[in-house]
N, C-alpha and C. Protein backbone atom coordinates (compact mmCIF):
# COMPACT_ATOMS: atom_id res chain seq x y z
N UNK A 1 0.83 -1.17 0.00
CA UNK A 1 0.00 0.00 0.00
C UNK A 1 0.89 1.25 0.00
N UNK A 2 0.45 2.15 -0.96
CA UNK A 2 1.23 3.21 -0.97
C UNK A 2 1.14 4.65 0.22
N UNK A 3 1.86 5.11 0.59
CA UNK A 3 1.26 5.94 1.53
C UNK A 3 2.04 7.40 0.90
N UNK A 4 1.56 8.32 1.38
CA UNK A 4 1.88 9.80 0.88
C UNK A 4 2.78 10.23 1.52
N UNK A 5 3.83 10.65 0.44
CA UNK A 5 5.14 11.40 1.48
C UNK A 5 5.02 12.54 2.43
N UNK A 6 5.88 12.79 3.07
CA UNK A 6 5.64 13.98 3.83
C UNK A 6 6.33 15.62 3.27
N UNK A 7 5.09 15.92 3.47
CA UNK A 7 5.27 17.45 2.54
C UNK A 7 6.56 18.63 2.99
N UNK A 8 6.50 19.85 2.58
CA UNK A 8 7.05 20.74 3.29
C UNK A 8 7.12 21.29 4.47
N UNK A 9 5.49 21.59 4.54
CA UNK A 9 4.92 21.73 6.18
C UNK A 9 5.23 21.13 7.19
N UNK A 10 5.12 19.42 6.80
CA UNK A 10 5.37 18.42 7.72
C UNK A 10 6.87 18.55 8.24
N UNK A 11 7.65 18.04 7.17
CA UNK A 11 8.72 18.62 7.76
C UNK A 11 9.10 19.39 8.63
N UNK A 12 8.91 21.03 8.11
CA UNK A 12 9.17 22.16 8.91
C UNK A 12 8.59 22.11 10.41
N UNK A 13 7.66 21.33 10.53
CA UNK A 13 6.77 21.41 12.02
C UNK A 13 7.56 20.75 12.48
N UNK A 14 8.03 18.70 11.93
CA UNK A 14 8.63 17.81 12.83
C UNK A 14 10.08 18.61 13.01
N UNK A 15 10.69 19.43 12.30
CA UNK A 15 12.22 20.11 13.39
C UNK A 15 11.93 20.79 13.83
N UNK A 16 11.04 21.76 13.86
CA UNK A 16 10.49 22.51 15.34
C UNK A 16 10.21 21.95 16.44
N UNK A 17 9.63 20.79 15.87
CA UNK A 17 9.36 19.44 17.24
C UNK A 17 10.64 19.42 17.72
N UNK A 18 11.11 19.10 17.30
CA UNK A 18 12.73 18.60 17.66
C UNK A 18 13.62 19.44 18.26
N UNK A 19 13.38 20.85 17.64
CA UNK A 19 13.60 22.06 18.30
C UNK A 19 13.97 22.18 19.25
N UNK A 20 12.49 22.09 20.07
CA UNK A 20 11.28 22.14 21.27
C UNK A 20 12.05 21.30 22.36
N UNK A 21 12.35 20.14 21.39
CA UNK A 21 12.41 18.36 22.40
C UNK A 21 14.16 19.26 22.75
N UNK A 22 15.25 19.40 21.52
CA UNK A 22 16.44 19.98 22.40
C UNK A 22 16.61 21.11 23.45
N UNK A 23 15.50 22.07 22.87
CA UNK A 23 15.26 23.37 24.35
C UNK A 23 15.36 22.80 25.64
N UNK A 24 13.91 21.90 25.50
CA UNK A 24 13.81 20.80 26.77
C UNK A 24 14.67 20.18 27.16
N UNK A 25 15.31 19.64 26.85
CA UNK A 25 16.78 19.10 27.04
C UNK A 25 17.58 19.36 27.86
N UNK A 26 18.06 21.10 27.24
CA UNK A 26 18.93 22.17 27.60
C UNK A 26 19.02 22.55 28.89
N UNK A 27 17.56 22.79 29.25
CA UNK A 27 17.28 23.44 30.02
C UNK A 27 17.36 22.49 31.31
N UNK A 28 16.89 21.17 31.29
CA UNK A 28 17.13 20.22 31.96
C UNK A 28 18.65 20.07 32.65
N UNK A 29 19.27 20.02 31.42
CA UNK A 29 20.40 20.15 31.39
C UNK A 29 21.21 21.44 32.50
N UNK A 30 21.12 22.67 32.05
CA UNK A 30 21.19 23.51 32.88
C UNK A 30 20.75 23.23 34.80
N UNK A 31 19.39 22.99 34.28
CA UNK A 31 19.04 22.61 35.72
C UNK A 31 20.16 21.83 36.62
N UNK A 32 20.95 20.30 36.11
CA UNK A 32 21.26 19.84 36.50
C UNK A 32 22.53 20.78 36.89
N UNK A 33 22.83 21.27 36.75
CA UNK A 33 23.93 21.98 36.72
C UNK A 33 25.53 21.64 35.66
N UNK A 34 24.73 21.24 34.63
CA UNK A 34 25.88 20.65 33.21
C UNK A 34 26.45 21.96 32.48
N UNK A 35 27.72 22.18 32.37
CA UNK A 35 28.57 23.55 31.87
C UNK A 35 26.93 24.04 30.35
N UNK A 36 27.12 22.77 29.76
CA UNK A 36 27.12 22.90 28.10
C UNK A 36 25.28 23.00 28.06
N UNK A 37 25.11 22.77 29.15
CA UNK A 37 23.04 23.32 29.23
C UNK A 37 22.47 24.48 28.68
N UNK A 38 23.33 25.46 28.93
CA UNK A 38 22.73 26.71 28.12
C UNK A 38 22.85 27.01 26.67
N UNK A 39 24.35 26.31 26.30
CA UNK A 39 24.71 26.41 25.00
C UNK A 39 23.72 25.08 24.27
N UNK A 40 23.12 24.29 25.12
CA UNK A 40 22.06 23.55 24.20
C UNK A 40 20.80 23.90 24.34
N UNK A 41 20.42 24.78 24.96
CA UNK A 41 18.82 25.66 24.83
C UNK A 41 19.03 26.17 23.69
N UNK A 42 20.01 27.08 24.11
CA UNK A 42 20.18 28.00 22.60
C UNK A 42 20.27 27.38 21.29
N UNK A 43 21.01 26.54 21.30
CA UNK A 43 20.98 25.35 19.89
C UNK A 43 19.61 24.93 19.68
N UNK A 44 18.90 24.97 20.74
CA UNK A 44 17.28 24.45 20.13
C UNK A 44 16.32 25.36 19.73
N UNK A 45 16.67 26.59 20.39
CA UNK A 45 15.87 28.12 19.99
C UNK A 45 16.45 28.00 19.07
N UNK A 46 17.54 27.93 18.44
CA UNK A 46 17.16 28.66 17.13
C UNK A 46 16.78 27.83 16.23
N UNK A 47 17.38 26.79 15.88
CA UNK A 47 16.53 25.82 15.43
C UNK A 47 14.99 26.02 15.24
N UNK A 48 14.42 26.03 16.51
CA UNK A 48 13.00 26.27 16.56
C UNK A 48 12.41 27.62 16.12
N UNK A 49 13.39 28.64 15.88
CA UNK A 49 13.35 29.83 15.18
C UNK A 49 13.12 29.66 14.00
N UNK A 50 14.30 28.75 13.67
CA UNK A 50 14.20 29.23 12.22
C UNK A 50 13.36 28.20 11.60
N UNK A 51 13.29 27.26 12.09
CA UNK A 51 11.92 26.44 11.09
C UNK A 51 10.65 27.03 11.20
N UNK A 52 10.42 27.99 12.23
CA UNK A 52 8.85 28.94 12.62
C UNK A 52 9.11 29.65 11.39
N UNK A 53 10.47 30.22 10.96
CA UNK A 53 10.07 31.46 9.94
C UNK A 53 10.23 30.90 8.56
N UNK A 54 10.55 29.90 8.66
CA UNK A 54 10.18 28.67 7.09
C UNK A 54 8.95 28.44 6.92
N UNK A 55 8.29 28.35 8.76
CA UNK A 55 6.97 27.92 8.26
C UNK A 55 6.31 29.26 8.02
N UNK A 56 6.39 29.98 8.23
CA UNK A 56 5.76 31.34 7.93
C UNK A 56 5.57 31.28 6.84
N UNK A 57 7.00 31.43 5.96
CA UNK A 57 7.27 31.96 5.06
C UNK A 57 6.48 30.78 3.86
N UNK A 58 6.41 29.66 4.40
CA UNK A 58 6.05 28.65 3.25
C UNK A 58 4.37 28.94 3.81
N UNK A 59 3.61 29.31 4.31
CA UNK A 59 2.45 29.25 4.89
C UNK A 59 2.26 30.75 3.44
N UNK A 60 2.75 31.87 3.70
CA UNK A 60 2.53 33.20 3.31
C UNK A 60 2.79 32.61 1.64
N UNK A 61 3.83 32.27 1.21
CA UNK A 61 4.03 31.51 -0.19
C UNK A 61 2.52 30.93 -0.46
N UNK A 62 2.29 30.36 0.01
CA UNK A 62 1.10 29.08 -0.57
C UNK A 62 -0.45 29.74 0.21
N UNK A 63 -0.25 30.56 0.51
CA UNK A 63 -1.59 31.41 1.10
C UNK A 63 -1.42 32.92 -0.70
N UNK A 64 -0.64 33.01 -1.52
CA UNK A 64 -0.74 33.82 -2.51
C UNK A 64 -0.29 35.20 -1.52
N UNK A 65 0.66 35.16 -1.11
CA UNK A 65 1.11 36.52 -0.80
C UNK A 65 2.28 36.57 -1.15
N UNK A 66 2.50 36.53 -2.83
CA UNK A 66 3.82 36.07 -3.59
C UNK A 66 3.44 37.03 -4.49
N UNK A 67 4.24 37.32 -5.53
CA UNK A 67 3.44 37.77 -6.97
C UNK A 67 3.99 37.35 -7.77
């Protein structure tokens, strides 16, 4: 059975997921009191940044706010 690949969107959401899941991490991390905790929040913000403004940007693309 064939099943449907996963689109652009999909994508862009599941590394924001992932994002999210390293923030969480980080911060954990931090908590524990681990040197490298903060420098892995931040590795997940942006991450999670920048796939938000992919998804924007592919949302605003395919919504006709292109010309």
């Amino acid at each position: 059975m064939a099943t449907r690949s996963w689109g652009h969107r999909e994508r862009l959401l599941a590394l924001c997921g992932l994002g999210a899941l390293i923030v969480l991490c980080g911060a954990v991390a931090t908590a524990a009191g681990a040197a490298a905790g903060p420098g892995v929040a931040l590795t997940g913000t942006a991450l999670c940044c920048w796939e938000l403004i992919g998804l924007w940007m592919h949302t605003a693309y395919r919504g006709g706010c292109h010309e």
